[in-house]
PDB file of N, CA and C in Angstrom:
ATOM      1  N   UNK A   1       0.820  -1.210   0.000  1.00  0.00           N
ATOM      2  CA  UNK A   1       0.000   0.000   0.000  1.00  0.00           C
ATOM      3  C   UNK A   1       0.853   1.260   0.000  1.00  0.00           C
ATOM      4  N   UNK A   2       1.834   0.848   0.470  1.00  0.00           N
ATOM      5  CA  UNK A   2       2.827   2.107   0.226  1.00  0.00           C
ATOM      6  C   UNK A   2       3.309   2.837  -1.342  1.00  0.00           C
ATOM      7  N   UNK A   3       3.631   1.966  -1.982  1.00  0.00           N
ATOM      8  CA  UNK A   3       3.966   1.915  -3.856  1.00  0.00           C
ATOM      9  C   UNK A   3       2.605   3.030  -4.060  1.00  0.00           C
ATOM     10  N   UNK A   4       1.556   2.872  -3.913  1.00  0.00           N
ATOM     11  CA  UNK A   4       0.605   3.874  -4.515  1.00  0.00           C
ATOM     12  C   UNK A   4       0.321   4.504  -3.984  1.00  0.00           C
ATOM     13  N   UNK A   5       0.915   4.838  -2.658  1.00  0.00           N
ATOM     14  CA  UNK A   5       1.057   6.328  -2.284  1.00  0.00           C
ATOM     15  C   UNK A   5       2.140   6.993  -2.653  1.00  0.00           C
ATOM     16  N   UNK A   6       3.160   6.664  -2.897  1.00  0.00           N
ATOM     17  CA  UNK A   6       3.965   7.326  -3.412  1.00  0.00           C
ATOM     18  C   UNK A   6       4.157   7.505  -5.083  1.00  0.00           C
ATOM     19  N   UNK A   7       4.008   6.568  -5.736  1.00  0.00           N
ATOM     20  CA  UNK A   7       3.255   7.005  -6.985  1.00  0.00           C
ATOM     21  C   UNK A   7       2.739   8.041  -7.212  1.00  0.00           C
ATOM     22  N   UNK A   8       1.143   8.172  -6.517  1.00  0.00           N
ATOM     23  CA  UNK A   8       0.250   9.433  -6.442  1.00  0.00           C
ATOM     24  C   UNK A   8       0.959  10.507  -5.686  1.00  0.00           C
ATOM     25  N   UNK A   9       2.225  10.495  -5.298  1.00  0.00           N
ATOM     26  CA  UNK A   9       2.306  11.965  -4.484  1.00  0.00           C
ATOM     27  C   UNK A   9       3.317  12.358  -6.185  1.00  0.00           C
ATOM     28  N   UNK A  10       4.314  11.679  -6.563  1.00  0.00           N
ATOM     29  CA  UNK A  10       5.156  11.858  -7.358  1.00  0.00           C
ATOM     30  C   UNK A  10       4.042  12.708  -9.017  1.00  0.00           C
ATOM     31  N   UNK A  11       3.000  11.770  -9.097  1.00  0.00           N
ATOM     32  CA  UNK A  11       2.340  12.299  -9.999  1.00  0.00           C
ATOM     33  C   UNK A  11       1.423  13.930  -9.439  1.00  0.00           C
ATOM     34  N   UNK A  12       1.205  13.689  -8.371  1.00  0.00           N
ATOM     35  CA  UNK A  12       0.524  14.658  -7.624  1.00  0.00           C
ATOM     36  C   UNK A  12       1.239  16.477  -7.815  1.00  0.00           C
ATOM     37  N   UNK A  13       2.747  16.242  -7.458  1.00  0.00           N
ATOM     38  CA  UNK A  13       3.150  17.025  -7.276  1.00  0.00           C
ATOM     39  C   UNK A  13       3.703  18.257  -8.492  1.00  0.00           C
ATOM     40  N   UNK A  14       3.779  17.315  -9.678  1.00  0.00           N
ATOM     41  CA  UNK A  14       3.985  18.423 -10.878  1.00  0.00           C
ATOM     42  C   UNK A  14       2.743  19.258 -11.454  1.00  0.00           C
ATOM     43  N   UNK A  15       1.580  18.378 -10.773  1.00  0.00           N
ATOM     44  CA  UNK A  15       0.116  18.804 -11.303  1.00  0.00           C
ATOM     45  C   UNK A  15      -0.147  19.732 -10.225  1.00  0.00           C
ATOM     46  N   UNK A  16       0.269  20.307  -9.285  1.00  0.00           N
ATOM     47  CA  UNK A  16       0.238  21.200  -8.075  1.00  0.00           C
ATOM     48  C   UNK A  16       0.367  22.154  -8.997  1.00  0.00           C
ATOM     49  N   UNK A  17       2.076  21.957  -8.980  1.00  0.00           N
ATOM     50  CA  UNK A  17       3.282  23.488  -9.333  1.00  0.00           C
ATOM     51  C   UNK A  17       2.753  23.926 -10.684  1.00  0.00           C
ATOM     52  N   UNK A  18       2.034  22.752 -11.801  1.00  0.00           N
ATOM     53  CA  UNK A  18       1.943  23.450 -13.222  1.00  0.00           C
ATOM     54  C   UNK A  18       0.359  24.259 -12.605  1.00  0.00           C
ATOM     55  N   UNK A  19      -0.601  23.997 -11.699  1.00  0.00           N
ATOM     56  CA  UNK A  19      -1.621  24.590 -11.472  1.00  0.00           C
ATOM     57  C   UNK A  19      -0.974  26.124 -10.542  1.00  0.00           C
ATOM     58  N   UNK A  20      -0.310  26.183 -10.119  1.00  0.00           N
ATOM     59  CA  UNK A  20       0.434  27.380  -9.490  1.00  0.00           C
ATOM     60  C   UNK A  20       0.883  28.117 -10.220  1.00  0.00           C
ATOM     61  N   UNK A  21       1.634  27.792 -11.023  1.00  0.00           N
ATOM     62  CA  UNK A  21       2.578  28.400 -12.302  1.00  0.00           C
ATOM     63  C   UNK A  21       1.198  29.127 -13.224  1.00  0.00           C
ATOM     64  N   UNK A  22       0.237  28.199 -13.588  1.00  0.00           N
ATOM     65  CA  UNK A  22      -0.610  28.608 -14.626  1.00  0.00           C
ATOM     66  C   UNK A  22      -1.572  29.998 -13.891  1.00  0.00           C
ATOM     67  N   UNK A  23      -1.680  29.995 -12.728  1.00  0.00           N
ATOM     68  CA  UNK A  23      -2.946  30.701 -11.816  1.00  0.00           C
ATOM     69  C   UNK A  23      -2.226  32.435 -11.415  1.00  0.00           C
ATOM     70  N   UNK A  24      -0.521  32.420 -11.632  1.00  0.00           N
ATOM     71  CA  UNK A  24       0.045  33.436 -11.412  1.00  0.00           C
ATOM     72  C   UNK A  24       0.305  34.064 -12.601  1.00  0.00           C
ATOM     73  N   UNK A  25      -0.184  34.428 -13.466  1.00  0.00           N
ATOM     74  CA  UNK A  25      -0.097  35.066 -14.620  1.00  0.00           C
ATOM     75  C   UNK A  25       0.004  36.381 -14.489  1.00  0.00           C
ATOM     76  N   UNK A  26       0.922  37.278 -14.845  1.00  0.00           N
ATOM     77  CA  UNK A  26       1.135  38.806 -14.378  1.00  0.00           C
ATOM     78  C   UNK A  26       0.057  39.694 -15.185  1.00  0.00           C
ATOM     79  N   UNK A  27      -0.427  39.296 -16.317  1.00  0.00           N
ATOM     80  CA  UNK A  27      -1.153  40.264 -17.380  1.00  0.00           C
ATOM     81  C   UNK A  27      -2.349  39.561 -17.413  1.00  0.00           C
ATOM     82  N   UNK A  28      -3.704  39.299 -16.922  1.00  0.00           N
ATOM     83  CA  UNK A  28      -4.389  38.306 -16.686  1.00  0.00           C
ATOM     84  C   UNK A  28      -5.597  39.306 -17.794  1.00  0.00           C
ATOM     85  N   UNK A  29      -6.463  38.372 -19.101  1.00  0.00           N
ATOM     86  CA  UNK A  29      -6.966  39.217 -20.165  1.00  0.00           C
ATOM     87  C   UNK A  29      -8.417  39.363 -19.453  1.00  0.00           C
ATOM     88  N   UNK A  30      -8.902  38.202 -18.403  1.00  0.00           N
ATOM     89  CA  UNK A  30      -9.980  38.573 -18.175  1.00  0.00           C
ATOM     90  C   UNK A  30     -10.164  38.460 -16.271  1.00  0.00           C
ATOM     91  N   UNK A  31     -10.450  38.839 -15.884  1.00  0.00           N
ATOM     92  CA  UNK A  31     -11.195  39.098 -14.079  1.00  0.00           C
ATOM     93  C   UNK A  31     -12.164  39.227 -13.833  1.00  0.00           C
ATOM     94  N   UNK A  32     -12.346  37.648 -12.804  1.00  0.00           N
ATOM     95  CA  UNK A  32     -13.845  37.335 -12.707  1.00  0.00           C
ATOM     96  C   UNK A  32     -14.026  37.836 -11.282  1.00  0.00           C
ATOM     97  N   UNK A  33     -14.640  38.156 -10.776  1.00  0.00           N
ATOM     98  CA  UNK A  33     -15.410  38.499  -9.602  1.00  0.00           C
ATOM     99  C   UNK A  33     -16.095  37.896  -8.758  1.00  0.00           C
ATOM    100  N   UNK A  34     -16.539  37.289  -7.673  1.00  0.00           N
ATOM    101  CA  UNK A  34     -18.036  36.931  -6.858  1.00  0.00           C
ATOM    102  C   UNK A  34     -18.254  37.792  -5.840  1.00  0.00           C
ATOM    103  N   UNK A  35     -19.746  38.091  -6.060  1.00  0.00           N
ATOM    104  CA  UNK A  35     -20.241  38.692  -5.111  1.00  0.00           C
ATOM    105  C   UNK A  35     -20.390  37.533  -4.039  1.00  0.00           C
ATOM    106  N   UNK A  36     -21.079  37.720  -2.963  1.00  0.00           N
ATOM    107  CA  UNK A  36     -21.268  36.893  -1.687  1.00  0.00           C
ATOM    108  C   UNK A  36     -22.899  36.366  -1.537  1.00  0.00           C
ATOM    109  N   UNK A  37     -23.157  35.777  -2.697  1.00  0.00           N
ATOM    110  CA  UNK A  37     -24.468  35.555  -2.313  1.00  0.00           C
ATOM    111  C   UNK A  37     -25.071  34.464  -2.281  1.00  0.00           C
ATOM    112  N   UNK A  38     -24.364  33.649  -1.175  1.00  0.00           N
ATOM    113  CA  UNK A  38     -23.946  32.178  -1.274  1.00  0.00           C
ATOM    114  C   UNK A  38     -25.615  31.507  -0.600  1.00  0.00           C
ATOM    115  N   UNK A  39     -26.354  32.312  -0.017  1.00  0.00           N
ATOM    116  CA  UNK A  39     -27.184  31.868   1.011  1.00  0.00           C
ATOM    117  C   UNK A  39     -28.334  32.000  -0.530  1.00  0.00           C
ATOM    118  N   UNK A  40     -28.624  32.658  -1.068  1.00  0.00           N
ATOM    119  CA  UNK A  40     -29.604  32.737  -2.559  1.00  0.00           C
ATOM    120  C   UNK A  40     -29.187  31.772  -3.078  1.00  0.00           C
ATOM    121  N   UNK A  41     -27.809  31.871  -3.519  1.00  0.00           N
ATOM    122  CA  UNK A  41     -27.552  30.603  -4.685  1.00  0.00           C
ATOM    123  C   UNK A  41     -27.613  29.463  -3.832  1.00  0.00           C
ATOM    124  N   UNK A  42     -27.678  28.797  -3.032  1.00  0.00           N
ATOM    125  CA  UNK A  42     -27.539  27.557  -1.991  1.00  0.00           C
ATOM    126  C   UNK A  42     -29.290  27.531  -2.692  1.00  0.00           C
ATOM    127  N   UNK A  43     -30.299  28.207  -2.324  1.00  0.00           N
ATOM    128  CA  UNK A  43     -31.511  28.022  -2.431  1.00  0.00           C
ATOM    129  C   UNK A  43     -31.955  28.045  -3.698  1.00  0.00           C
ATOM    130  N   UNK A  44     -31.674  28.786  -4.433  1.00  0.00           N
ATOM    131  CA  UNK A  44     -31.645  28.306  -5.710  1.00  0.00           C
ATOM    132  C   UNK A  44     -31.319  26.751  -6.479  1.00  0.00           C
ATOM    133  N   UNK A  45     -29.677  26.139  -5.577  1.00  0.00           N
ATOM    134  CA  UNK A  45     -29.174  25.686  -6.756  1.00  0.00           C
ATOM    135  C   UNK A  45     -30.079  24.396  -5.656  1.00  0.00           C
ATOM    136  N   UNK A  46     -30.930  23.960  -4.715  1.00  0.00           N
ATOM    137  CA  UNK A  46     -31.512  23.312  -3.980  1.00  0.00           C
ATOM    138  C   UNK A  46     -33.057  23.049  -5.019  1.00  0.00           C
ATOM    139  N   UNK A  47     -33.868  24.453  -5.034  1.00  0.00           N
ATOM    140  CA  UNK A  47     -34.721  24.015  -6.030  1.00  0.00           C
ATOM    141  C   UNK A  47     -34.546  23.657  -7.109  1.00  0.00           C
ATOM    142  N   UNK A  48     -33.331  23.558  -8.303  1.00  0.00           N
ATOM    143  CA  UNK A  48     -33.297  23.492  -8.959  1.00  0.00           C
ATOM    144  C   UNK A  48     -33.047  21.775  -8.914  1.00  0.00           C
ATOM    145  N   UNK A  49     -32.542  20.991  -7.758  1.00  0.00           N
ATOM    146  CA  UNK A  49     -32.153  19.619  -7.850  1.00  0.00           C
ATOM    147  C   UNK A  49     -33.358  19.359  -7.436  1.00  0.00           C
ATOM    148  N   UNK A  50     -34.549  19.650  -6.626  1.00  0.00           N
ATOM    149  CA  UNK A  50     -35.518  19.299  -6.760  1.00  0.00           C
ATOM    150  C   UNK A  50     -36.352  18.961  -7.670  1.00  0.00           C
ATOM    151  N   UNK A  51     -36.282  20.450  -8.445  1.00  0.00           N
ATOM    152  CA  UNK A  51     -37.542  20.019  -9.656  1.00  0.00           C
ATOM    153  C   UNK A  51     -36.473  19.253 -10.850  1.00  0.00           C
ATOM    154  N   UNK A  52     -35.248  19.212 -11.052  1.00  0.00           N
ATOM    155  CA  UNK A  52     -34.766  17.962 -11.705  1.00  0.00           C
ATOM    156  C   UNK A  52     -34.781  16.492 -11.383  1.00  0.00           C
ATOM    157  N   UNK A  53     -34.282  16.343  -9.478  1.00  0.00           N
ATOM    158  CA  UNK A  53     -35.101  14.999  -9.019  1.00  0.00           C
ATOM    159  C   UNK A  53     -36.318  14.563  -9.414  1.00  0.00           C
ATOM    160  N   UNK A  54     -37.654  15.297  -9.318  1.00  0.00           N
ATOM    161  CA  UNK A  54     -38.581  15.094  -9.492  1.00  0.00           C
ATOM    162  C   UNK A  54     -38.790  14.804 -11.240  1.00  0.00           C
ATOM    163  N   UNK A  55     -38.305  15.155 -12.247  1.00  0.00           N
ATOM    164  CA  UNK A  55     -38.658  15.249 -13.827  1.00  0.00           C
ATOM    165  C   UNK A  55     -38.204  13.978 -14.120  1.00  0.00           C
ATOM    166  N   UNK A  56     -36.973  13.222 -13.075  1.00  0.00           N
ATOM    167  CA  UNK A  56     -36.154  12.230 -13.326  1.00  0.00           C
ATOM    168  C   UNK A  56     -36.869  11.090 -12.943  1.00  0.00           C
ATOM    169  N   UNK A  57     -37.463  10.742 -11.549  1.00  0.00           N
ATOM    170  CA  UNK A  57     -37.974  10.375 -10.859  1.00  0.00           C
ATOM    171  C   UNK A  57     -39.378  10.335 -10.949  1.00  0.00           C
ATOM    172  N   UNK A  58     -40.140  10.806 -11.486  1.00  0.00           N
ATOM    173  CA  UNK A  58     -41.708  10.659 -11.701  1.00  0.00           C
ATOM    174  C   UNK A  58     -41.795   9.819 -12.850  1.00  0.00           C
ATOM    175  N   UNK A  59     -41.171   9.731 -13.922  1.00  0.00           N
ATOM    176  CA  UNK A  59     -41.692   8.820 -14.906  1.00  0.00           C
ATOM    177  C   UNK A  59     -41.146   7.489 -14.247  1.00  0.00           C
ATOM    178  N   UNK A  60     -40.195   7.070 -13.851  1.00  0.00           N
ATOM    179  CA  UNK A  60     -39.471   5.695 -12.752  1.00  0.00           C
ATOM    180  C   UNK A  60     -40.643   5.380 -12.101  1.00  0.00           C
ATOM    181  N   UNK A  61     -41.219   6.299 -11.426  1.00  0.00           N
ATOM    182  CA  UNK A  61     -42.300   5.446 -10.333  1.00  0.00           C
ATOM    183  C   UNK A  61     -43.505   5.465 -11.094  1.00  0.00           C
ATOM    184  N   UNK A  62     -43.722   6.038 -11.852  1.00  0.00           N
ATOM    185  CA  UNK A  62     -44.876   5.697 -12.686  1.00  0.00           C
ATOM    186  C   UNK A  62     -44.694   4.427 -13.639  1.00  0.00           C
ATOM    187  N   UNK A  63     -43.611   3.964 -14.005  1.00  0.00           N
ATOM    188  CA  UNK A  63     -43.301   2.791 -14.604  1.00  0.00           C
ATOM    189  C   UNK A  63     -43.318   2.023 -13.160  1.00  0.00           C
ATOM    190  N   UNK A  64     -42.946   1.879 -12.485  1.00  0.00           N
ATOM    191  CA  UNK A  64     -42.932   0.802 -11.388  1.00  0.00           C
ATOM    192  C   UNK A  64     -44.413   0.675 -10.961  1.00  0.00           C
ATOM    193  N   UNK A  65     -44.921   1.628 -10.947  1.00  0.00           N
ATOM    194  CA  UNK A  65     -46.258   1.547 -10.315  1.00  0.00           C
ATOM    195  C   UNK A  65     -47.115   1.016 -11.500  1.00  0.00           C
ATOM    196  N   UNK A  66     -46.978   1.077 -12.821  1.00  0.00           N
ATOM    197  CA  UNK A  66     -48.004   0.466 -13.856  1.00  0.00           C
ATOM    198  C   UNK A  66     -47.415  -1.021 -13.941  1.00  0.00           C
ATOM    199  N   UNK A  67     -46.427  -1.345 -13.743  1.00  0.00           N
ATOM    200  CA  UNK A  67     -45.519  -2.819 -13.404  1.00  0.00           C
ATOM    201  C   UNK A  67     -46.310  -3.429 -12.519  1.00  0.00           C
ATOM    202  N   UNK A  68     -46.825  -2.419 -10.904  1.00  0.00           N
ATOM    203  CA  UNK A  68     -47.054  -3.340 -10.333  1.00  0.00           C
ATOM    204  C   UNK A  68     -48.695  -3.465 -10.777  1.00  0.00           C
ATOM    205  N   UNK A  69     -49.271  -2.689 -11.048  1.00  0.00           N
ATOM    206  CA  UNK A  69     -50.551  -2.977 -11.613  1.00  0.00           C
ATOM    207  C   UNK A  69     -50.788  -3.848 -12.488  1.00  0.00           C
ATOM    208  N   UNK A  70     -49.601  -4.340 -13.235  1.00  0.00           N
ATOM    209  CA  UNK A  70     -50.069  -5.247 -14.540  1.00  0.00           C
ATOM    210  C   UNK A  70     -49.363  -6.696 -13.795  1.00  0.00           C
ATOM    211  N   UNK A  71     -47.949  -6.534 -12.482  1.00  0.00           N
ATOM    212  CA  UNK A  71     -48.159  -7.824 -12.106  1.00  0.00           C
ATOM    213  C   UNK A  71     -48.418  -7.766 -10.827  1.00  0.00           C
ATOM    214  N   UNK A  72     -49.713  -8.382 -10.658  1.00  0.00           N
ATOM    215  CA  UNK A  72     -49.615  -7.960  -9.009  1.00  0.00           C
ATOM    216  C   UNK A  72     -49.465  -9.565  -7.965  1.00  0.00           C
ATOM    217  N   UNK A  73     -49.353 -10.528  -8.785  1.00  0.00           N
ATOM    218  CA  UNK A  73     -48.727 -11.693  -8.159  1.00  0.00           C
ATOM    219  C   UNK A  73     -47.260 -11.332  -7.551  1.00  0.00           C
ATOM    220  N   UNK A  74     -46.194 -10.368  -7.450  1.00  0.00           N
ATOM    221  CA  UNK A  74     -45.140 -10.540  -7.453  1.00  0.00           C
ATOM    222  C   UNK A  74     -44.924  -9.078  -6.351  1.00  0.00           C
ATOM    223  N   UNK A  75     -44.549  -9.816  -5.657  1.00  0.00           N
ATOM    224  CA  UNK A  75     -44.589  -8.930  -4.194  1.00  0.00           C
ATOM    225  C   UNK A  75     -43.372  -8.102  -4.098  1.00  0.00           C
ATOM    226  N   UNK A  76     -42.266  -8.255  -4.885  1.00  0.00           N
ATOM    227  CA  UNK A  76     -41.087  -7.309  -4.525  1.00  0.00           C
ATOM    228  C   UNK A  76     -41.642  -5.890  -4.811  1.00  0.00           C
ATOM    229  N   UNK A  77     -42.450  -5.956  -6.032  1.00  0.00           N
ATOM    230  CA  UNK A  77     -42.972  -4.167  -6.814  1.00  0.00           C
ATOM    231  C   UNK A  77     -43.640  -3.284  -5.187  1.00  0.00           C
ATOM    232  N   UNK A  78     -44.264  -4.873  -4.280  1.00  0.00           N
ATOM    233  CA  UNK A  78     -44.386  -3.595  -3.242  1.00  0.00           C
ATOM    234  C   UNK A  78     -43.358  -2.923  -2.179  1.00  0.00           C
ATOM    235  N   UNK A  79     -42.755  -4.098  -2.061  1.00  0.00           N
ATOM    236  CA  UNK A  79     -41.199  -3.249  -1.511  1.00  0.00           C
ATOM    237  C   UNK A  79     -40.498  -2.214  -2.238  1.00  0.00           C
ATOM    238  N   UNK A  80     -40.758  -2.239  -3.517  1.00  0.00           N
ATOM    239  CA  UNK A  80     -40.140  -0.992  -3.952  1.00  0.00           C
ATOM    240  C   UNK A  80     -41.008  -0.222  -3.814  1.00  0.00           C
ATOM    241  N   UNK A  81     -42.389  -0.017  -4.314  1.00  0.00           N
ATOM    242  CA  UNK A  81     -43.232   1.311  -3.975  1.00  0.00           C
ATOM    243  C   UNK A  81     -42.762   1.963  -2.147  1.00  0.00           C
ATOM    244  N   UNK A  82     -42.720   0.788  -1.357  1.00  0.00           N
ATOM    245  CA  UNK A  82     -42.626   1.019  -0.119  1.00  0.00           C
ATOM    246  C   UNK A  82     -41.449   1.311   0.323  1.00  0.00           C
ATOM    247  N   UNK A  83     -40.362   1.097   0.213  1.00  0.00           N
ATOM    248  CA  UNK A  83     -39.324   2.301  -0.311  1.00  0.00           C
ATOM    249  C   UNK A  83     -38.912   3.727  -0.687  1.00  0.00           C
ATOM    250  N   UNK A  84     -40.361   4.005  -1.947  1.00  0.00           N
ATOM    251  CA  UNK A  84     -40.083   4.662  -2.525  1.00  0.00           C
ATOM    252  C   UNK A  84     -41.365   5.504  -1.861  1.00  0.00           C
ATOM    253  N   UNK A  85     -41.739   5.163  -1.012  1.00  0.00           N
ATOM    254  CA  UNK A  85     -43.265   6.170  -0.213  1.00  0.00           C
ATOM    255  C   UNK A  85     -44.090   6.141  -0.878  1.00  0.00           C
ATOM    256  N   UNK A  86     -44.080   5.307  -1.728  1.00  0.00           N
ATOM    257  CA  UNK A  86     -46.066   5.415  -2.406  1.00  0.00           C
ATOM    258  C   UNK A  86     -46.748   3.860  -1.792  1.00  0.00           C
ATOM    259  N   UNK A  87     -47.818   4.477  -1.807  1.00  0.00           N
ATOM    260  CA  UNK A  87     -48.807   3.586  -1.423  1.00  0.00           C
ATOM    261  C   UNK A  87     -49.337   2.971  -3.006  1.00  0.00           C
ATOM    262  N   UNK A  88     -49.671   1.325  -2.515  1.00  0.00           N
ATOM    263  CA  UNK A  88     -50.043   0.506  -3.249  1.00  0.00           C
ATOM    264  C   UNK A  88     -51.778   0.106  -2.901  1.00  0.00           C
ATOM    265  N   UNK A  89     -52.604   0.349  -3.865  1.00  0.00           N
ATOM    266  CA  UNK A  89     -54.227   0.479  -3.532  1.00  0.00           C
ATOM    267  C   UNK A  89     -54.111  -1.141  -4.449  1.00  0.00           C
ATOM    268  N   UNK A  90     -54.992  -2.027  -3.561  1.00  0.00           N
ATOM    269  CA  UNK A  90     -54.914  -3.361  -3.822  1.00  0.00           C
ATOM    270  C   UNK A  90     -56.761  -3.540  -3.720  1.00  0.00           C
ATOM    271  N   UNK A  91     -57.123  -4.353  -4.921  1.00  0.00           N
ATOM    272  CA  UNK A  91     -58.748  -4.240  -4.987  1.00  0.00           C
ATOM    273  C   UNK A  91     -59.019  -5.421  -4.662  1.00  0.00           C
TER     274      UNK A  91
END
């Protein structure tokens, strides 16, 4: 276990200095800025994995859930609904 730590430091270390070397540029053509508006964008970039979870995730359980409707001999489809927090209506 030792060999690939030292490997990775040997490879590690020129990819440091060329990222140092490249980041100190004296004549720099463009300067980016951030403002501080970390507590908006946090909430933002939160709804935004929501309503992508959800676009991703709704057609999945709607296929699982017409699965289990078409087999309903086969009891795992309810462990996954039940998993997945939906309720299974059994006639």
């Amino acid at each position: 276990t030792i060999f690939p730590a030292i490997v990775l430091v040997f490879l590690a270390l020129p990819s440091i200095r060329l990222l140092y070397l490249i980041d100190e540029s004296f004549n720099p053509f463009i300067l980016i800025t951030k403002k501080d508006m970390v507590y908006c964008l946090t909430i933002d970039k939160i709804i935004f994995i929501t309503i992508v979870t959800r676009l991703i995730f709704t057609p999945i359980l709607f296929i699982i859930y017409a699965m289990t409707l078409l087999n309903k001999s086969q009891r795992h489809w309810n462990f996954i609904l039940y998993v997945w927090g939906r309720k299974r209506y059994t006639n």
